[in-house]
Protein backbone atom coordinates (compact mmCIF):
# COMPACT_ATOMS: atom_id res chain seq x y z
CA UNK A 1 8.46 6.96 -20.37
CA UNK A 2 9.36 4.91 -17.19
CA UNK A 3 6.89 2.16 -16.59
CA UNK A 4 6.15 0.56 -13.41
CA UNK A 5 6.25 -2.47 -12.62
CA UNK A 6 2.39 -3.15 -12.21
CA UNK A 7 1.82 -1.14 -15.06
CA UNK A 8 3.27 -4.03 -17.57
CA UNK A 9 1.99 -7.38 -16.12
CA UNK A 10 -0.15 -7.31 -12.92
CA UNK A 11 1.22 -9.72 -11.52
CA UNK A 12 2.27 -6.83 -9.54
CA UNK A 13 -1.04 -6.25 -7.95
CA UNK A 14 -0.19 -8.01 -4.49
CA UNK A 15 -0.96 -4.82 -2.69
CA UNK A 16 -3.35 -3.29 -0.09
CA UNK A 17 -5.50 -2.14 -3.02
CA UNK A 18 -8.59 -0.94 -2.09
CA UNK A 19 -8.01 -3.32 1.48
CA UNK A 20 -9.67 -1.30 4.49
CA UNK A 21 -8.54 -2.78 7.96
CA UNK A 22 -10.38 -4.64 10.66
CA UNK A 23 -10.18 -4.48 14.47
CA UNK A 24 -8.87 -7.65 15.77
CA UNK A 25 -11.81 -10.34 16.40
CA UNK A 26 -11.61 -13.91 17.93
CA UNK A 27 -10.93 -15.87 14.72
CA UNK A 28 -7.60 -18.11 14.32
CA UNK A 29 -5.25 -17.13 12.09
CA UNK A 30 -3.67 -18.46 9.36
CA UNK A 31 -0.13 -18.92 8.27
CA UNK A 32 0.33 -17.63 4.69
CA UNK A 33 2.26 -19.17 2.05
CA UNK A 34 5.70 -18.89 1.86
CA UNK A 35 7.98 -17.60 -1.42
CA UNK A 36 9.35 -20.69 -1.99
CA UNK A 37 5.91 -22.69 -1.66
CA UNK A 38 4.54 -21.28 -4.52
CA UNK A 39 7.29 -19.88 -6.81
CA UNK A 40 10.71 -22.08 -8.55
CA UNK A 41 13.80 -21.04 -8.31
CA UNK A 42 13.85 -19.26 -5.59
CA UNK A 43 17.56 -18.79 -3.94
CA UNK A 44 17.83 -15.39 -1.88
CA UNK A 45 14.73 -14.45 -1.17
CA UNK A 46 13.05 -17.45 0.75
CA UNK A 47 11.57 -17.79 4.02
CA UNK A 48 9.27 -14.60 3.15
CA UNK A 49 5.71 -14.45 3.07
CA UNK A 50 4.21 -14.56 -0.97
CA UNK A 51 2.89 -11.00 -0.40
CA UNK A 52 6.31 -9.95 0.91
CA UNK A 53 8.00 -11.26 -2.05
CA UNK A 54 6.44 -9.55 -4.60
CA UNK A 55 6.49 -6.20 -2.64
CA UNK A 56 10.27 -7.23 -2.99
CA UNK A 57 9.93 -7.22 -6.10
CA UNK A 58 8.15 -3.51 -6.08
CA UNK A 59 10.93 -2.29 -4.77
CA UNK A 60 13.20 -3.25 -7.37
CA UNK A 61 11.08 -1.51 -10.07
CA UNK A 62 11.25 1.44 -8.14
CA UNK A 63 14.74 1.17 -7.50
CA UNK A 64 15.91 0.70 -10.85
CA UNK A 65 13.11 2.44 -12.85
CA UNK A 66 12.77 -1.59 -14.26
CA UNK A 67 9.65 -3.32 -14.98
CA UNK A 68 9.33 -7.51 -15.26
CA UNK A 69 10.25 -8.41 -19.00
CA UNK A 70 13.56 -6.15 -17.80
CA UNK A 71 14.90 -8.67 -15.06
CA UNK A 72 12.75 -11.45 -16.83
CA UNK A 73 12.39 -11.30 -20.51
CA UNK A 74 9.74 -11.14 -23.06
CA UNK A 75 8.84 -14.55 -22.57
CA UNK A 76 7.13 -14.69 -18.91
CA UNK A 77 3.96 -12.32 -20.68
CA UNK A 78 1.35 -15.43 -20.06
CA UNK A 79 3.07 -17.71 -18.48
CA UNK A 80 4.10 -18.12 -15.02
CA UNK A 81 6.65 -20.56 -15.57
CA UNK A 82 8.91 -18.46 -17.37
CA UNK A 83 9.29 -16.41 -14.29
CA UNK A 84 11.64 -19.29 -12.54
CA UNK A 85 14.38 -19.29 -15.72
CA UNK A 86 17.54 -17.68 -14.79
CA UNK A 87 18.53 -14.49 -16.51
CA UNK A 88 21.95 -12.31 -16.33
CA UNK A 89 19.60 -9.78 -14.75
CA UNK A 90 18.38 -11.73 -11.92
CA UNK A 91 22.02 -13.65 -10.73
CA UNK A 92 23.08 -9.98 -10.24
CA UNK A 93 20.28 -9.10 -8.18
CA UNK A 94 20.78 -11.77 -5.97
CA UNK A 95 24.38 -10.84 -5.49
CA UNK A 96 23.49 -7.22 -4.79
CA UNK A 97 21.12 -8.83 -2.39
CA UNK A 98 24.03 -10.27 -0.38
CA UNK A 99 26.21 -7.57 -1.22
CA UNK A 100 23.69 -4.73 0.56
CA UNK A 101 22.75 -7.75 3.34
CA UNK A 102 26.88 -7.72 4.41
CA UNK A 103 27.06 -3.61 4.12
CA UNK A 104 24.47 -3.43 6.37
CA UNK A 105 25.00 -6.34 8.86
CA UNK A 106 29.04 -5.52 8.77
CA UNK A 107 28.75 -1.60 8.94
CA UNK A 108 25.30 -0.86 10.68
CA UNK A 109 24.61 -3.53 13.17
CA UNK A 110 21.94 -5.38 10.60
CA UNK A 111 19.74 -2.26 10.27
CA UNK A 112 18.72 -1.34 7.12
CA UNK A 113 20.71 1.51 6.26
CA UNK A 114 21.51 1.05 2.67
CA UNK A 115 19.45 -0.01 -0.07
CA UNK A 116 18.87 -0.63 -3.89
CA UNK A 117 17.68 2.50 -3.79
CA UNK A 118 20.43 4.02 -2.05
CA UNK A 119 23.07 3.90 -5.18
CA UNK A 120 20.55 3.61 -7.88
CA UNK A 121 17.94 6.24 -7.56
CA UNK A 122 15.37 4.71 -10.23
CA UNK A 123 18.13 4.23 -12.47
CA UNK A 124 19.56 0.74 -13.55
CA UNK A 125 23.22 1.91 -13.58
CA UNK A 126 24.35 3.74 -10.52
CA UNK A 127 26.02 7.41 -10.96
CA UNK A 128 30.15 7.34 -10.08
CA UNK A 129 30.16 10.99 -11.41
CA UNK A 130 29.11 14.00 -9.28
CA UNK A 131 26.22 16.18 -11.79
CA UNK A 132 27.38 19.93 -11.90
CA UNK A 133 24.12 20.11 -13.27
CA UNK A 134 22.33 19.26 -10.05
CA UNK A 135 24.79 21.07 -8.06
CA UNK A 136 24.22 24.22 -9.44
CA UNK A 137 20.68 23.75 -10.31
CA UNK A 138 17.65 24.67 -8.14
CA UNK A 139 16.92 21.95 -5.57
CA UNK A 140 13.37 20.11 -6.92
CA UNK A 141 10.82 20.71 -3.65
CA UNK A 142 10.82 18.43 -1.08
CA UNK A 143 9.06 15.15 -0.79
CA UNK A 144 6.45 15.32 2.15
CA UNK A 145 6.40 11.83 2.31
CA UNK A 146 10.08 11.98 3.40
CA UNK A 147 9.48 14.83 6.15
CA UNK A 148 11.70 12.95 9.30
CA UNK A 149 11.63 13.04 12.83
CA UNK A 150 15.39 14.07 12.61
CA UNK A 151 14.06 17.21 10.76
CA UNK A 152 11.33 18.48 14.12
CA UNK A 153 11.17 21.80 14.68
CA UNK A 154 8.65 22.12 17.30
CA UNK A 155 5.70 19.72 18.82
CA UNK A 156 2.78 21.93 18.72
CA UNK A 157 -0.17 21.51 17.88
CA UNK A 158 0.24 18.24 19.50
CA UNK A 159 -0.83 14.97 18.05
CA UNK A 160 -4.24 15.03 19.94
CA UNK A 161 -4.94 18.16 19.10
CA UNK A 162 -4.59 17.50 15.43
CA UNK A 163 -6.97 13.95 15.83
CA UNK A 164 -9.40 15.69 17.81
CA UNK A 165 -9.17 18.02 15.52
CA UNK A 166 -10.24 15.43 12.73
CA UNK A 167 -13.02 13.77 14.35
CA UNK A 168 -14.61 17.43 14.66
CA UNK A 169 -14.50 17.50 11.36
CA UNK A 170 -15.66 14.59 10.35
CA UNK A 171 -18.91 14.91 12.40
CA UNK A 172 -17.91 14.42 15.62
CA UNK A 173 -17.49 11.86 18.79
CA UNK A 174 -20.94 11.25 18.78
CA UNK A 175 -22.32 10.83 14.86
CA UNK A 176 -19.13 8.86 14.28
CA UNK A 177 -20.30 6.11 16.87
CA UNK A 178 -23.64 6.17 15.20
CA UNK A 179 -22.36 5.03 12.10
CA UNK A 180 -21.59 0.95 12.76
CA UNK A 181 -21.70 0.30 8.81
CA UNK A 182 -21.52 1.30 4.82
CA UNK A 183 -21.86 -0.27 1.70
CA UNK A 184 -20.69 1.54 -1.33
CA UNK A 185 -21.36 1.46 -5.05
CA UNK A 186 -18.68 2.96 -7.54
CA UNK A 187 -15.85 2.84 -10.03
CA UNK A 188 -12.88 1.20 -9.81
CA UNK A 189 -9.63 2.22 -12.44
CA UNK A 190 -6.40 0.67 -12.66
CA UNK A 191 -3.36 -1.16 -14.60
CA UNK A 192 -5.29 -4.24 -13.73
CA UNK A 193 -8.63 -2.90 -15.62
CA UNK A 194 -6.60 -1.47 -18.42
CA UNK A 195 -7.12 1.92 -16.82
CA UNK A 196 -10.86 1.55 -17.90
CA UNK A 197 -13.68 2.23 -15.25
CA UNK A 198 -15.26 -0.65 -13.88
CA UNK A 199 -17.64 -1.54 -11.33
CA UNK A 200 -16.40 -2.14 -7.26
CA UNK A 201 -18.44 -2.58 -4.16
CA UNK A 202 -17.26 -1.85 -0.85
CA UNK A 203 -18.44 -3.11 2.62
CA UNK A 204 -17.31 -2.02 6.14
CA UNK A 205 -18.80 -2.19 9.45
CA UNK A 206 -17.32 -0.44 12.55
CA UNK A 207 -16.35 -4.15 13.91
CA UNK A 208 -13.75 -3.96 11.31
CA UNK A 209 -14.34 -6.29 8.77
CA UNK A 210 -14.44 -4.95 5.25
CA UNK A 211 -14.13 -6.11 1.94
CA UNK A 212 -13.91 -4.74 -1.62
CA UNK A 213 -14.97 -6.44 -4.81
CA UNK A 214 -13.47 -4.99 -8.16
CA UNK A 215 -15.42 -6.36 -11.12
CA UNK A 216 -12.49 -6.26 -13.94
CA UNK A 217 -12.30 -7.46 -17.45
CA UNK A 218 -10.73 -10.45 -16.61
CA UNK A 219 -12.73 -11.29 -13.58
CA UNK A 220 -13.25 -10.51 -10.18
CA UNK A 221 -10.52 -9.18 -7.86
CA UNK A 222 -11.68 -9.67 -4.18
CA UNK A 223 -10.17 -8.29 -1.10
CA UNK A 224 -11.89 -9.45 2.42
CA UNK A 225 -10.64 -8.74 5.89
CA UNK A 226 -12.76 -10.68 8.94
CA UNK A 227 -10.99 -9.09 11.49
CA UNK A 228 -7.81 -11.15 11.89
CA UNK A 229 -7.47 -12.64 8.44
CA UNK A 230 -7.30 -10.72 4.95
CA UNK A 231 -6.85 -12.46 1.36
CA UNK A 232 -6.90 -11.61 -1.73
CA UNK A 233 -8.35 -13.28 -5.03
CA UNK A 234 -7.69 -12.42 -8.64
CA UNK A 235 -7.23 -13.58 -12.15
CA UNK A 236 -3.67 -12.33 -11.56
CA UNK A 237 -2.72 -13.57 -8.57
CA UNK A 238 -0.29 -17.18 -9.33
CA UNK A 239 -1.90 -18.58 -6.39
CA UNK A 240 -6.10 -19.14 -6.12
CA UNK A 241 -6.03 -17.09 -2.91
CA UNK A 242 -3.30 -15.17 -1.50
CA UNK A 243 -3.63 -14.64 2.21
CA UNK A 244 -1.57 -11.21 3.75
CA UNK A 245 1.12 -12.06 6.10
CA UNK A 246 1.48 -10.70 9.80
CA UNK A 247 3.43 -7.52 10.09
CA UNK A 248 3.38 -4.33 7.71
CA UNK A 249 0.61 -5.35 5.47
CA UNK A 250 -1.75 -6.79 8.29
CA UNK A 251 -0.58 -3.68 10.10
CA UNK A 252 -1.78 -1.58 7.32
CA UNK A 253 -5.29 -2.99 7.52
CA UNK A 254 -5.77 -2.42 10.59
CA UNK A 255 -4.72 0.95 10.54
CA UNK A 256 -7.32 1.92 7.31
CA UNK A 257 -9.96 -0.19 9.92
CA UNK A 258 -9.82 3.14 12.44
CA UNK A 259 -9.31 5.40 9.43
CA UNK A 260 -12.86 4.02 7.99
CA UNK A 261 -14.38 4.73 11.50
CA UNK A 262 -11.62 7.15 13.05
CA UNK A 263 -13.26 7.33 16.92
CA UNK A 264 -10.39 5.17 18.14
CA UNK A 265 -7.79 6.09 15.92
CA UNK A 266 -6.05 7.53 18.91
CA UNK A 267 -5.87 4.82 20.26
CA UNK A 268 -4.51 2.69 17.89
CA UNK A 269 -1.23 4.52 17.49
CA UNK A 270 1.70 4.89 19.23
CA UNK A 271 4.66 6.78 19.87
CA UNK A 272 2.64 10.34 18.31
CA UNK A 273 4.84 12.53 17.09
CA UNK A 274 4.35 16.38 15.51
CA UNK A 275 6.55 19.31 15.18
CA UNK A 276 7.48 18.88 11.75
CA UNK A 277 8.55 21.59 9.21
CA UNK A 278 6.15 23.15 7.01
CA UNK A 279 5.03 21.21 3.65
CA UNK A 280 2.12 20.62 1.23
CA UNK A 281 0.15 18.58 -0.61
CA UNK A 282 -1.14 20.15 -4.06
CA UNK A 283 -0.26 23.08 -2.50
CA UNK A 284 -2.46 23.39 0.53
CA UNK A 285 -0.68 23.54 3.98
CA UNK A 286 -0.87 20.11 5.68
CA UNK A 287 -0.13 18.67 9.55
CA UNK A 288 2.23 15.51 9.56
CA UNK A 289 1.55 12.93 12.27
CA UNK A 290 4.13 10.21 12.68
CA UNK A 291 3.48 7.24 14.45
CA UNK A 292 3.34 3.54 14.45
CA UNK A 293 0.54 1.19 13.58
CA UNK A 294 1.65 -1.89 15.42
CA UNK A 295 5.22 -2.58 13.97
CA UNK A 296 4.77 0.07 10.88
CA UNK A 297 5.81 3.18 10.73
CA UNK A 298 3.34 5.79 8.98
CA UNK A 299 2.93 9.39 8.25
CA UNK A 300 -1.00 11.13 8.30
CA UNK A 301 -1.53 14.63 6.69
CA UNK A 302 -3.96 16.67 7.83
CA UNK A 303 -5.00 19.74 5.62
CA UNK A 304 -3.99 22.59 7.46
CA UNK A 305 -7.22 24.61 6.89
CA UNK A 306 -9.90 21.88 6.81
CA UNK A 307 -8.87 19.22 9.55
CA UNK A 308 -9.75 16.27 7.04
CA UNK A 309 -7.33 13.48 6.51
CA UNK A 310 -5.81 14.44 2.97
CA UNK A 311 -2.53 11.76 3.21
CA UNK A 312 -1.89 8.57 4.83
CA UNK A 313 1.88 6.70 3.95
CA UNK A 314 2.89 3.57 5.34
CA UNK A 315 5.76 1.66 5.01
CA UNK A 316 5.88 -2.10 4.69
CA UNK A 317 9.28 -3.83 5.42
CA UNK A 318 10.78 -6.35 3.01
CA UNK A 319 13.91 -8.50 2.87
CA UNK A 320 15.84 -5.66 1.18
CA UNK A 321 14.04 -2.45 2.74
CA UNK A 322 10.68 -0.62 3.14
CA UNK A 323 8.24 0.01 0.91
CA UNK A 324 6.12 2.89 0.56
CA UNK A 325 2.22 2.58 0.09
CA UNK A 326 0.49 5.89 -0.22
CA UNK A 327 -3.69 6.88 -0.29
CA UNK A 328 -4.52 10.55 -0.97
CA UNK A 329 -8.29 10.69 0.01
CA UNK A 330 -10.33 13.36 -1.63
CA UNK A 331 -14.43 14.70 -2.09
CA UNK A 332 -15.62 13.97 1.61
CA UNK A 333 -19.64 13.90 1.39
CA UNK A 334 -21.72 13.48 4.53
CA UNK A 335 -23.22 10.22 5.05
CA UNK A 336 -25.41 9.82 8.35
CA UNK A 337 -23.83 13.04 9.48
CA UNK A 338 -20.37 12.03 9.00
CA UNK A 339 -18.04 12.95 6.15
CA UNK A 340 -16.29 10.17 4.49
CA UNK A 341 -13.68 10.41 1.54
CA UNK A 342 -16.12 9.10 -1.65
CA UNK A 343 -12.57 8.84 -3.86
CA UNK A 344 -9.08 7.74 -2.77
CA UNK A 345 -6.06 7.14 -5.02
CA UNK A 346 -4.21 4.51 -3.72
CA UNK A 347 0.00 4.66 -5.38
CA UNK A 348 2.47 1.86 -4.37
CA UNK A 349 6.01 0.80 -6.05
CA UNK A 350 3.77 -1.75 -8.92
CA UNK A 351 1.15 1.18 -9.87
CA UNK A 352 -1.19 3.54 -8.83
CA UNK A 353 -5.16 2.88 -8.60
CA UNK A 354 -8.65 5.23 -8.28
CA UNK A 355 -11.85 4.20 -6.22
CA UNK A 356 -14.58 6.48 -7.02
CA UNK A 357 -17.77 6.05 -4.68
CA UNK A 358 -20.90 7.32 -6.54
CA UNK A 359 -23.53 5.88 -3.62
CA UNK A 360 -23.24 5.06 -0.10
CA UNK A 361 -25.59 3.59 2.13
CA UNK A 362 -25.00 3.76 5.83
CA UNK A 363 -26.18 1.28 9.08
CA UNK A 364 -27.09 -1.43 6.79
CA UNK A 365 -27.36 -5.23 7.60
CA UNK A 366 -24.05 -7.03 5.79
CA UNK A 367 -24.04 -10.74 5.18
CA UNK A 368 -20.89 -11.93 7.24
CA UNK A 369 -19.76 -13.98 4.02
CA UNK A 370 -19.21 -10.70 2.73
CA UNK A 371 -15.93 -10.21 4.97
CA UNK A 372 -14.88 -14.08 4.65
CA UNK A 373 -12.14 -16.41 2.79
CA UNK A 374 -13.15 -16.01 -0.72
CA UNK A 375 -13.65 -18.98 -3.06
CA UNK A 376 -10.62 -20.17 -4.86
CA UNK A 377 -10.34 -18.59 -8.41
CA UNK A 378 -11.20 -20.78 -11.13
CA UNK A 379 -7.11 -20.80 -12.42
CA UNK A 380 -4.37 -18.05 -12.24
CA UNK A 381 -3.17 -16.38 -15.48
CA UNK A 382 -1.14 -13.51 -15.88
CA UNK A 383 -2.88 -11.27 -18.16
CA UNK A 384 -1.30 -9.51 -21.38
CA UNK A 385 1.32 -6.67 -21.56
CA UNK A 386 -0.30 -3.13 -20.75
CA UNK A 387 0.72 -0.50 -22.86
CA UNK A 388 1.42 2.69 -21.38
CA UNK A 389 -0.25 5.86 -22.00
C-alpha cells in the first residue's frame, strides 16, 4: 500500500489543517522564517518560506508515491538532524530540480509547465514504454478536481447565480449577518493522532479571526489566525511556532474566513468563472466555480440539487509547482438559523484529516487571546513511525 508522506512521520503536518481564514485587520505582519533559517543543508530549495518548503516536500510524495525514510532513510524517525545528511536520493532530486527549472524557463517562458509529476505520475521511475493495457482499457472517470477552463462548455448558471444560490441555502442574507460568532466542541482524527479521535475546539467570529486547538497524544496542535497573521504550534513542528507565509497559504485562509461566514464571499473572488462540463462528487451532480482568492487559484462545488458547498480545492504554489489542498464539507445542521458543515475532511499531498463538530454555540463572547500568537512549544520532536492501516 502507498503511504503518504504525512502518514509516516508528521513532520508533514505543515498544512492548512483545520486553519479557517480571517478578513484582513490592522495588525503588522510578520515575516516568516525562511528554509534555510531553520533547516541544514539546504542547496536548491532556499529563499522559500518554512511552510513552502515542506509543501515542497508534499509534492514530492505525491509525485513519486515516496514517503520520508524513502529520500531520507530509516535514521531521521526521532531526530531532526538526520534530515540534513545527504543521500543518493536527495542529490538527484536536486538535479531534477534544475533539470525541470531549465525545461521550463528555456521552453515555456519560466511558467510552470512541467513538473515531477509530469513524467512520474506517483511512481518513482518514470514510464519510457507506452501501456497497451491503458490504451485499450476503459478510461478511469475523470478527476473533478482537474475540470479546466480550457474544457467550458457554456457559462450558465452564472457564478452569482450559483453564490446566491448558496447563501439561500444556507439561511439567507439576513440570518447569515446575524451570526458574528461560533465556538465548537468535537473530534479531531488524523496521522498526527494515530488516526484515534481526540478532542478539538474551534473558534470563529465573522471579523475573521479563528483558531483551532487539536488536543493530540503528544500535545497540543494549535492553529490561530488574528486577521493578518496565522501560526501554527505542534509537537511536530521543528520550529516552536511556525508562522504561514504571504501568498497561497495566507490566501487560503482568507478564503475559508468568507466560507465560515459566506455573505461576502462574492466579493472576495475574482475573475468568476462557470460553464464547465458535467461531473460529480460521490455521485451527486455538482456546480464548479473557478476563481481566484487573491493570487490562488481555486475550484468550489456546489451540489447540484441542494445549493450547499460540498467541495472547495485550492492550489498553493511551490518552488517546483502547485499543490493541491482539498476540504469536502458534509452534515450541515442549523445553528442560529444558518446551516453550517458540522464535519469536513480536509486531504492534502502529506495526509488526509476529519473534524467532527458534536456542539456548536453561536454569538458568543471569545477571548481575543483565543485568535493570537500562540506560546512557543515546550521543544520540537518528530514523533514515531505510523503504521499504515
Amino acid at each position: 500500500m502507498r503511504l503518504g508522506f504525512g502518514r509516516i512521520l508528521t513532520i508533514g503536518a505543515f498544512t492548512l489543517f483545520g486553519l479557517m481564514p480571517a478578513r484582513a485587520q490592522n495588525a503588522a505582519q510578520q515575516k516568516p522564517l525562511m528554509a534555510e533559517d531553520v533547516f541544514k543543508n539546504v542547496q536548491v530549495l532556499k529563499g522559500i518560506p518554512v511552510n513552502q518548503f515542506m509543501d515542497t516536500m508534499g509534492f514530492f510524495s505525491a509525485a513519486l508515491g515516496y514517503n520520508c525514510t524513502n529520500c531520507h532513510g530509516d535514521e531521521v524517525l526521532g531526530n531532526w538532524e538526520k534530515y540534513a545528511a545527504d543521500t543518493p536520493v536527495k542529490r538527484t532530486a536536486r538535479r531534477m530540480v534544475q533539470v525541470v527549472g531549465t525545461i521550463n524557463k528555456s521552453l515555456f517562458g519560466g511558467r510552470q509547465a512541467v513538473t515531477c509529476y509530469t513524467c512520474h505520475r506517483g511512481s518513482p521511475t518514470p514510464k519510457v514504454v507506452p501501456s497497451l493495457m491503458e490504451q485499450y482499457s476503459e478510461p478511469p472517470p475523470d478527476d473533478p478536481n482537474e475540470v479546466e477552463i480550457s474544457r467550458r462548455v457554456s457559462p450558465v448558471p452564472t457564478a452569482d447565480e450559483i453564490f446566491n444560490r448558496y447563501i439561500e441555502a444556507v439561511g439567507g442574507a439576513e440570518r447569515l449577518a446575524a451570526l458574528t460568532s461560533y465556538a465548537g466542541t468535537g473530534r479531531y482524527e488524523g496521522f498526527d493522532s494515530y488516526h484515534g479521535k481526540v478532542a478539538v475546539e474551534v473558534y470563529a467570529k465573522a471579523t475573521g479571526e479563528r483558531a483551532v486547538f487539536v488536543h493530540t497524544q503528544n500535545g497540543d496542535s494549535v492553529t490561530t489566525y488574528d486577521g493578518r497573521n496565522a501560526w501554527i504550534v505542534g509537537p511536530d513542528k521543528p520550529v516552536s511556532v511556525l508562522q504561514l507565509a504571504p501568498g497561497g497559504d495566507l490566501d487560503g485562509v482568507k478564503l475559508d474566513s468568507n466560507l465560515a461566514f459566506p455573505g461576502g464571499l462574492k466579493q472576495a473572488l475574482t475573475d468568476r468563472r462557470t460553464g464547465f462540463p458535467t461531473t460529480a462528487i460521490d455521485d451527486r451532480p455538482v456546480q464548479v466555480v473557478q476563481a481566484m482568492a487573491g493570487g490562488t487559484r481555486v475550484k468550489l462545488f456546489f451540489d447540484k440539487e441542494t445549493g450547499l458547498l460540498s467541495r472547495v480545492v485550492r492550489y498553493s504554489k511551490t518552488i517546483i509547482g502547485p499543490v493541491p489542498v482539498q476540504i469536502d464539507y458534509s452534515e450541515y445542521r442549523e445553528v442560529a438559523g444558518v446551516k453550517i458543515p458540522f464535519q469536513w475532511r480536509l486531504t492534502w499531498t502529506d495526509g488526509q484529516s476529519m473534524f467532527k463538530l458534536d456542539d456548536v454555540k453561536p454569538n458568543v463572547a471569545i477571548d481575543p487571546g483565543k485568535f493570537a500568537k500562540p506560546p512557543a512549544a515546550a521543544k520540537p520532536v518528530v514523533a514515531p513511525a505510523k503504521v499504515a492501516e
